[in-house]
PDB file of N, CA and C in Angstrom:
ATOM      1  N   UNK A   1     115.409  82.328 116.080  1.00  0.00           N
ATOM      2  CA  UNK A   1     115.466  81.441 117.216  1.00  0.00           C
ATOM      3  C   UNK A   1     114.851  80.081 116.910  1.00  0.00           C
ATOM      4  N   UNK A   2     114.008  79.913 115.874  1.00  0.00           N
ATOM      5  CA  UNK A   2     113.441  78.952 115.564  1.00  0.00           C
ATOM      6  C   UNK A   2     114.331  77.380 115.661  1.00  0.00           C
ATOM      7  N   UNK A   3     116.114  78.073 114.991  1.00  0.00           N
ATOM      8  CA  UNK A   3     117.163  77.035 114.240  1.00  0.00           C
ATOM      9  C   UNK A   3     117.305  76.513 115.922  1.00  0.00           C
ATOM     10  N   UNK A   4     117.209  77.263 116.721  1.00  0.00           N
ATOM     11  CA  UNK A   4     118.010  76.974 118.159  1.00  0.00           C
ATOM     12  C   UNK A   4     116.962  75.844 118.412  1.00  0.00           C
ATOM     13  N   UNK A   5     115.388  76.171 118.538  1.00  0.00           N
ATOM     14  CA  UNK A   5     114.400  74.960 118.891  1.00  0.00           C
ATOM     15  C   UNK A   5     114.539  74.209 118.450  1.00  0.00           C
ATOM     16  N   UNK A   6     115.226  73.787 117.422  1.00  0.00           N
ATOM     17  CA  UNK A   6     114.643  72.694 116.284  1.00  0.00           C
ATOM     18  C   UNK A   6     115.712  71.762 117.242  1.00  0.00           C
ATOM     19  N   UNK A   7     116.901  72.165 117.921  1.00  0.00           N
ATOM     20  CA  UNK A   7     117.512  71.038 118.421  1.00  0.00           C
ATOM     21  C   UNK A   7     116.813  69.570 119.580  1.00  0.00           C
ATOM     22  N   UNK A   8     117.460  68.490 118.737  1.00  0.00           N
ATOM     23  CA  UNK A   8     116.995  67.813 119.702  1.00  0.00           C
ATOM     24  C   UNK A   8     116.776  67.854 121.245  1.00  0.00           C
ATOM     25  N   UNK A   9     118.273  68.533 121.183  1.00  0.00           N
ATOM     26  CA  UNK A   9     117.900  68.660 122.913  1.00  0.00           C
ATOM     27  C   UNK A   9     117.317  69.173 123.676  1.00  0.00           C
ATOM     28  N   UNK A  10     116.219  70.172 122.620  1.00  0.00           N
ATOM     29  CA  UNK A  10     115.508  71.130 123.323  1.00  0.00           C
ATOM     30  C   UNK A  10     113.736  71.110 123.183  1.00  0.00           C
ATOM     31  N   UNK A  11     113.898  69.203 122.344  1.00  0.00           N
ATOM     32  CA  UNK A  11     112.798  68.892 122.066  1.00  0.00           C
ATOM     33  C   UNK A  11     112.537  69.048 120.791  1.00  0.00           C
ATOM     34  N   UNK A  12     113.123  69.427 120.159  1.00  0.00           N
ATOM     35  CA  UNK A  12     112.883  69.659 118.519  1.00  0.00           C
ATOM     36  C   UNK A  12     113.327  68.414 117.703  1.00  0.00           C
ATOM     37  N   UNK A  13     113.153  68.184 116.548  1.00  0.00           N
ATOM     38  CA  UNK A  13     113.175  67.207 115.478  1.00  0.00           C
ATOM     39  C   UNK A  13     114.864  67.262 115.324  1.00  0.00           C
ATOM     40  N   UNK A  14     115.846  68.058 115.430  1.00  0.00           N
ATOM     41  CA  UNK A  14     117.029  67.802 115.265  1.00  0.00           C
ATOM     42  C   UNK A  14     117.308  68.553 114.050  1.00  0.00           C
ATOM     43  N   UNK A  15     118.158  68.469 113.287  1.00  0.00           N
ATOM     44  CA  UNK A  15     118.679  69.555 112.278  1.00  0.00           C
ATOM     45  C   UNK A  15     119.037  68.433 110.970  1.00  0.00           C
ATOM     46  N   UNK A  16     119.331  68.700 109.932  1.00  0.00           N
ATOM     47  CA  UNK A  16     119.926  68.298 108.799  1.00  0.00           C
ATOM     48  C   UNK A  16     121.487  67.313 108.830  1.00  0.00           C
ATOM     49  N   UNK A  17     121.640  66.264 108.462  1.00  0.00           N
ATOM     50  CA  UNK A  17     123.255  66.118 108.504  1.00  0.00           C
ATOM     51  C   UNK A  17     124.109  67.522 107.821  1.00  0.00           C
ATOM     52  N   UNK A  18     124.863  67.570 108.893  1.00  0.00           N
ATOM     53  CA  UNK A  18     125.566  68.728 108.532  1.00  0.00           C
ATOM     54  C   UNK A  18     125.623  69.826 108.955  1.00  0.00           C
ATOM     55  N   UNK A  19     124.300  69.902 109.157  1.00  0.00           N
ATOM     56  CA  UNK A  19     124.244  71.328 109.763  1.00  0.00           C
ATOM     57  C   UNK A  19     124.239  71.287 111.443  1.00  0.00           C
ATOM     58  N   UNK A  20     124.549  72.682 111.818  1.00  0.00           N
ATOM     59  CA  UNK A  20     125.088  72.591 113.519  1.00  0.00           C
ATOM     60  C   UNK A  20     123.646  73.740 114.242  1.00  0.00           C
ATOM     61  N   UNK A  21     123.584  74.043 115.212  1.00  0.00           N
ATOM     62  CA  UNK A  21     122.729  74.744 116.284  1.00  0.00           C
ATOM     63  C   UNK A  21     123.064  76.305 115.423  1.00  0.00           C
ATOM     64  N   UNK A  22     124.574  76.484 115.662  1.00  0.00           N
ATOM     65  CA  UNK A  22     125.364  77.489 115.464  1.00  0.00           C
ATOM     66  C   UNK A  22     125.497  78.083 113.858  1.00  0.00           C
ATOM     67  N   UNK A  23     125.360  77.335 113.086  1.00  0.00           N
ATOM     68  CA  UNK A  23     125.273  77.389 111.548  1.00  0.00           C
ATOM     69  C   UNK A  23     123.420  77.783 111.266  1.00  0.00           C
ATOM     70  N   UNK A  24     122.421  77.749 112.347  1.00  0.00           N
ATOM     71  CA  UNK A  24     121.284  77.799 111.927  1.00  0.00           C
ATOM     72  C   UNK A  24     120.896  79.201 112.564  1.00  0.00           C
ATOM     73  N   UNK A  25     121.647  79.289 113.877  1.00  0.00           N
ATOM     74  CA  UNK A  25     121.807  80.923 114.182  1.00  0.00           C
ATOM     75  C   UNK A  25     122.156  81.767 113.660  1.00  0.00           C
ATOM     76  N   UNK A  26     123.387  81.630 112.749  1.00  0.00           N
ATOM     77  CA  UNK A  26     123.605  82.737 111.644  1.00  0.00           C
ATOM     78  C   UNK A  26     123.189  82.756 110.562  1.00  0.00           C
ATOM     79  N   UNK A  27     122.433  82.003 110.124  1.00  0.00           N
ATOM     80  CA  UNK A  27     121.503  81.863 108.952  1.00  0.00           C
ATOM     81  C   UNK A  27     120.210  82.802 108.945  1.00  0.00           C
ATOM     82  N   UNK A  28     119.719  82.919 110.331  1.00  0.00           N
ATOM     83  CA  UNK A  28     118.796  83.643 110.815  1.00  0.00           C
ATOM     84  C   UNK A  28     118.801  84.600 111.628  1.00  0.00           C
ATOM     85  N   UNK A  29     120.507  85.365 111.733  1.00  0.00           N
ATOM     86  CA  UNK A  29     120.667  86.262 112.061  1.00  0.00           C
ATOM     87  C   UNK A  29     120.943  87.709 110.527  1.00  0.00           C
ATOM     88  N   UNK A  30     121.508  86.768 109.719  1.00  0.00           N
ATOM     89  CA  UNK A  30     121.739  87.036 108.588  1.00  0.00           C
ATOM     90  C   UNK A  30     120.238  87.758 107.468  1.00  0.00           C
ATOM     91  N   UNK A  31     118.894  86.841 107.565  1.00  0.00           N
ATOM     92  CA  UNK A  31     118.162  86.649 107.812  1.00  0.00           C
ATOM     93  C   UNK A  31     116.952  88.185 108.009  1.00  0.00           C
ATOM     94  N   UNK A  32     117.954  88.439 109.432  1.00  0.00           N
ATOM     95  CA  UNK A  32     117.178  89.793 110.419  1.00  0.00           C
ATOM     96  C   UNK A  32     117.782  90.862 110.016  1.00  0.00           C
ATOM     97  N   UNK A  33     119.001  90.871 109.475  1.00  0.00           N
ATOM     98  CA  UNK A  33     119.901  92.175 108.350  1.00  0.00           C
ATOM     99  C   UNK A  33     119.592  91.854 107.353  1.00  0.00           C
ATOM    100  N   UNK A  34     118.995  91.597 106.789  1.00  0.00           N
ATOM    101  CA  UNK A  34     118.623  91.621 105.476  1.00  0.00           C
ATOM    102  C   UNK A  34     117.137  92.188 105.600  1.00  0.00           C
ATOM    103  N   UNK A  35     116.190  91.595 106.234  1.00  0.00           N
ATOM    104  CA  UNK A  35     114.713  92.249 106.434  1.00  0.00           C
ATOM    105  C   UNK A  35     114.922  93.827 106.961  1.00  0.00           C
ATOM    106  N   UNK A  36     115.752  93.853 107.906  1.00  0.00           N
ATOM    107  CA  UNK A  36     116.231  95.051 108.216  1.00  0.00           C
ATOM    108  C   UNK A  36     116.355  95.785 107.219  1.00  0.00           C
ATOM    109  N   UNK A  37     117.222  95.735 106.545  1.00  0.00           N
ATOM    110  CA  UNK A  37     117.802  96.698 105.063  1.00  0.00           C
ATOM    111  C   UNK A  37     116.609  96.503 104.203  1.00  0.00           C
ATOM    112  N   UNK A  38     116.075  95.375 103.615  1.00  0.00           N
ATOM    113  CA  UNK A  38     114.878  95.589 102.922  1.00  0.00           C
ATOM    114  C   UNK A  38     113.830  96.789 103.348  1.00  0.00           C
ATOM    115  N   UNK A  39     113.678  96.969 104.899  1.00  0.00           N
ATOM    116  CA  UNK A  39     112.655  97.451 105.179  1.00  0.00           C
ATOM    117  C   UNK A  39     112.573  99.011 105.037  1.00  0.00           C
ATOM    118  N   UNK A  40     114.051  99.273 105.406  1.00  0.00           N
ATOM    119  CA  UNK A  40     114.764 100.535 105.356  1.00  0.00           C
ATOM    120  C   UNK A  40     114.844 100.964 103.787  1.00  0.00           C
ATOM    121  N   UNK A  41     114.799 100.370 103.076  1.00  0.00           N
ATOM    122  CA  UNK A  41     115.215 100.598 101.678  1.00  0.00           C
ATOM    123  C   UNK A  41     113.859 101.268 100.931  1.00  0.00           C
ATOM    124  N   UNK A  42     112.528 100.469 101.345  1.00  0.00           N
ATOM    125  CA  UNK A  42     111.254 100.239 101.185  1.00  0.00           C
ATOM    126  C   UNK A  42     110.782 101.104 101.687  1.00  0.00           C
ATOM    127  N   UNK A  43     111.056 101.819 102.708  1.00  0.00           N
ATOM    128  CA  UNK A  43     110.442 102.460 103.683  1.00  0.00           C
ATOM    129  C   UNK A  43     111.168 103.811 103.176  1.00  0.00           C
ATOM    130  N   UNK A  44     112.159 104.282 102.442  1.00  0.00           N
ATOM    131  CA  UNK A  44     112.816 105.253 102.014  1.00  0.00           C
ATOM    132  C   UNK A  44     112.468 105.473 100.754  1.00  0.00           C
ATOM    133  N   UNK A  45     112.427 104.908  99.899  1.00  0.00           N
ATOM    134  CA  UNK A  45     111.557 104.741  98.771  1.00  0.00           C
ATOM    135  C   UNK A  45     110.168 105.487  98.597  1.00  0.00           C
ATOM    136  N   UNK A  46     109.099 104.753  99.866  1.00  0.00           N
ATOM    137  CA  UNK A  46     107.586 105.300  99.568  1.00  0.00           C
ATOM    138  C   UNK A  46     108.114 106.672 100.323  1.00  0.00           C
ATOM    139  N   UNK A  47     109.059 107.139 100.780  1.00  0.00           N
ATOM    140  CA  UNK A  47     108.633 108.444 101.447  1.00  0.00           C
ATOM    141  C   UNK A  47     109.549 109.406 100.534  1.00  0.00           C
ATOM    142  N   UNK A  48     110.458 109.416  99.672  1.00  0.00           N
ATOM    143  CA  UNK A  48     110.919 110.026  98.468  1.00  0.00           C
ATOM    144  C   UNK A  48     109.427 110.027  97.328  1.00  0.00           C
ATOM    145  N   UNK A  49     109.105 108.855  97.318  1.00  0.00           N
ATOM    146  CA  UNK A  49     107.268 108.771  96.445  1.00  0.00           C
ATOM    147  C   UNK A  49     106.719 109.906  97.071  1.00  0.00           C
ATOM    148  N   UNK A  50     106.363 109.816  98.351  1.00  0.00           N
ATOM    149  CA  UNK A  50     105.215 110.260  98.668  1.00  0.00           C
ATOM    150  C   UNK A  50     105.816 112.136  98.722  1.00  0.00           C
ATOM    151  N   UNK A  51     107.398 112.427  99.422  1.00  0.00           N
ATOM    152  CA  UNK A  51     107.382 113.795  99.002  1.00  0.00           C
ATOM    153  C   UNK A  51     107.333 114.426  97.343  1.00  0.00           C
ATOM    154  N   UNK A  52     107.715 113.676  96.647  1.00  0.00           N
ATOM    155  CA  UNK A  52     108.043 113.972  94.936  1.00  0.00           C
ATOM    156  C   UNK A  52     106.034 113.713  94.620  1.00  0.00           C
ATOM    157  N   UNK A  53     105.108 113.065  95.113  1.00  0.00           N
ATOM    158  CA  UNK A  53     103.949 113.614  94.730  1.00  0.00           C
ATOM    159  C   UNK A  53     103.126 114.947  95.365  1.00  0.00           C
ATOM    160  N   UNK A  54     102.783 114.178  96.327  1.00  0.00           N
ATOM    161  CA  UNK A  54     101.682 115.083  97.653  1.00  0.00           C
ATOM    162  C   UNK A  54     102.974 116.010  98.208  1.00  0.00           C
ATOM    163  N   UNK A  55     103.936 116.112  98.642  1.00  0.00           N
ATOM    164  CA  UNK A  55     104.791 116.543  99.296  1.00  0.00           C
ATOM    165  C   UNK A  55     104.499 116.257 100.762  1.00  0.00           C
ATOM    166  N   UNK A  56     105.512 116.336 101.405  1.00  0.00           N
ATOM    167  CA  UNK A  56     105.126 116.219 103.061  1.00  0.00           C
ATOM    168  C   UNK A  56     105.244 117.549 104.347  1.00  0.00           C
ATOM    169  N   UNK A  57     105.827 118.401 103.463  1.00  0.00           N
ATOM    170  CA  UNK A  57     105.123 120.013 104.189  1.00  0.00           C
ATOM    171  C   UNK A  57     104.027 120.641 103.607  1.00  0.00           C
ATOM    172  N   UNK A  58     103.373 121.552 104.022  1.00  0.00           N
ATOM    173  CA  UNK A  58     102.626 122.715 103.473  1.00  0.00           C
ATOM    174  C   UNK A  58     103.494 123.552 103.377  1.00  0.00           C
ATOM    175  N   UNK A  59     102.859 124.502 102.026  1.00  0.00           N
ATOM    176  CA  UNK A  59     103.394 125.928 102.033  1.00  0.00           C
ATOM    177  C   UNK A  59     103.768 126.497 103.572  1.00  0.00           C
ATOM    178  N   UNK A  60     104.722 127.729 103.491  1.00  0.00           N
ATOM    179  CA  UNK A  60     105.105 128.223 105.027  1.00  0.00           C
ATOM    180  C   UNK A  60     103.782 129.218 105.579  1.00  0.00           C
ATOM    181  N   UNK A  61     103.129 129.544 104.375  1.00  0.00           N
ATOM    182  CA  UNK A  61     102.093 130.759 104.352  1.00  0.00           C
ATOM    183  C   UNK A  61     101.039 130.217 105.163  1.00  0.00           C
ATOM    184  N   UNK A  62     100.487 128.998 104.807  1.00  0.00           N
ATOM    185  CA  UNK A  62      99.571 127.777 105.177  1.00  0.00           C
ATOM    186  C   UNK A  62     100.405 127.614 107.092  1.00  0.00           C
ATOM    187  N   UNK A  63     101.548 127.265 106.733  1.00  0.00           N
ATOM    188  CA  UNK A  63     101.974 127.173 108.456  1.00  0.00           C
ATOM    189  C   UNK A  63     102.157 128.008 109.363  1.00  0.00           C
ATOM    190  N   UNK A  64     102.771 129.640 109.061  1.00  0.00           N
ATOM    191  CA  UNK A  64     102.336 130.546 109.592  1.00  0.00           C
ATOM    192  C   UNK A  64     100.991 130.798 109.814  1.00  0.00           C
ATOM    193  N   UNK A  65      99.923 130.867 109.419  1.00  0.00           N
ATOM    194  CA  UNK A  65      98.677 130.888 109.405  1.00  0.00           C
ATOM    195  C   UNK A  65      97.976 129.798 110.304  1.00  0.00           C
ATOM    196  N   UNK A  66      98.707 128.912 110.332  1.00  0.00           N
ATOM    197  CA  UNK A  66      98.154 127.969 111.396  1.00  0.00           C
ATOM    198  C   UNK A  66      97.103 127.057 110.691  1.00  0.00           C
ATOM    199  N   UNK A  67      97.358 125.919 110.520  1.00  0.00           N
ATOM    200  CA  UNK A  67      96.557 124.514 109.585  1.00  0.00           C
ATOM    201  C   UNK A  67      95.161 124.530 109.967  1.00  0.00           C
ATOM    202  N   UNK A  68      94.940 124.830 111.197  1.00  0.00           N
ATOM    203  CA  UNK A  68      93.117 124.523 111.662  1.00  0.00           C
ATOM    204  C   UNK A  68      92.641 125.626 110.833  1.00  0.00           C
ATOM    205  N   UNK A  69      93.019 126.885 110.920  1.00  0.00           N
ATOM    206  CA  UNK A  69      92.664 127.763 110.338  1.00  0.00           C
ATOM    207  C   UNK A  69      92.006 127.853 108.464  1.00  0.00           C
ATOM    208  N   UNK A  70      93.673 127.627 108.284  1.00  0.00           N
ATOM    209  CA  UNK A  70      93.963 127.084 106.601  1.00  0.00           C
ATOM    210  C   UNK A  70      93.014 126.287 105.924  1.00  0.00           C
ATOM    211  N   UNK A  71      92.999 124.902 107.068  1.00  0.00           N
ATOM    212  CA  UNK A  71      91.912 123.344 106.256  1.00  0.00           C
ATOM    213  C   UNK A  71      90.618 123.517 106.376  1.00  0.00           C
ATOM    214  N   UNK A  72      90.421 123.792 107.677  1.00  0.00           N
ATOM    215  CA  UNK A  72      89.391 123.624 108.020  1.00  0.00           C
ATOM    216  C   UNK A  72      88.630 124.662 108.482  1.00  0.00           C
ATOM    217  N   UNK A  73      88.871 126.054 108.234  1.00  0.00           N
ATOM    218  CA  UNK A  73      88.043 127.463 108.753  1.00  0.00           C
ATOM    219  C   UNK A  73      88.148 127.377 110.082  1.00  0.00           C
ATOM    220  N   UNK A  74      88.475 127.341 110.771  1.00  0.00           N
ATOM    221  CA  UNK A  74      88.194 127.106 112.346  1.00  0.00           C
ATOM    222  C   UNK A  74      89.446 127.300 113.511  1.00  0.00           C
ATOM    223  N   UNK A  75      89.410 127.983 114.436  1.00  0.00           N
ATOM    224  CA  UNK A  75      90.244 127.673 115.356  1.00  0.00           C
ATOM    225  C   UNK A  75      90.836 126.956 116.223  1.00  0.00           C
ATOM    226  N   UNK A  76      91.706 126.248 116.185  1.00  0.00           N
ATOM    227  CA  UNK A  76      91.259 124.638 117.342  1.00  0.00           C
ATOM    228  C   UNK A  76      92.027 125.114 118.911  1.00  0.00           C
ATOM    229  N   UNK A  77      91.744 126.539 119.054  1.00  0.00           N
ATOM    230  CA  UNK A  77      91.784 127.421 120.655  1.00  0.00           C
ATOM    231  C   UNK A  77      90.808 128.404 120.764  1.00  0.00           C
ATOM    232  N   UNK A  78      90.368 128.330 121.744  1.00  0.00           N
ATOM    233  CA  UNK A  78      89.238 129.832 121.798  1.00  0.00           C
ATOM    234  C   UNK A  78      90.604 130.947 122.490  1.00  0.00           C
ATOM    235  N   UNK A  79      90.730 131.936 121.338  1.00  0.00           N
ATOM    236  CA  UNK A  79      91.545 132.716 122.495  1.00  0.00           C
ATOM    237  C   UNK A  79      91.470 134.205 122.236  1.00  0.00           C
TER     238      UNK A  79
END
């Protein structure tokens, strides 16, 4: 939204010869799919990392058993 302020008419300094309101909107829509996909890409990445080290389940033995139990000795219900 920045390209949209910059117009004069909206109080902004005006734009480049050449360039239009409309040419600065898709520059920076373009811009927001791309950070998008970077982020997604990045974000798929550390979590293939992080299962191929630490993994991101416990054993089923550990989950049947119940994790408070497992980690930490303890029940986290009185029952």
């Amino acid at each position: 939204m920045t390209g949209i302020f910059a117009a004069s008419s909206l109080g902004g300094v005006g734009f480049a010869e050449g360039v239009t309101m409309g040419h600065q909107l898709l520059v920076q829509l373009e811009s927001i799919a791309i950070t998008i996909v970077w982020s997604g890409v990045v974000a798929f990445i550390g979590y293939k990392l992080a299962d191929l080290t630490v993994g991101l389940r416990v054993p089923e033995e550990q989950e049947r058993e119940g994790l408070d139990v497992n980690s930490h000795g303890e029940n986290a219900y009185n029952a």
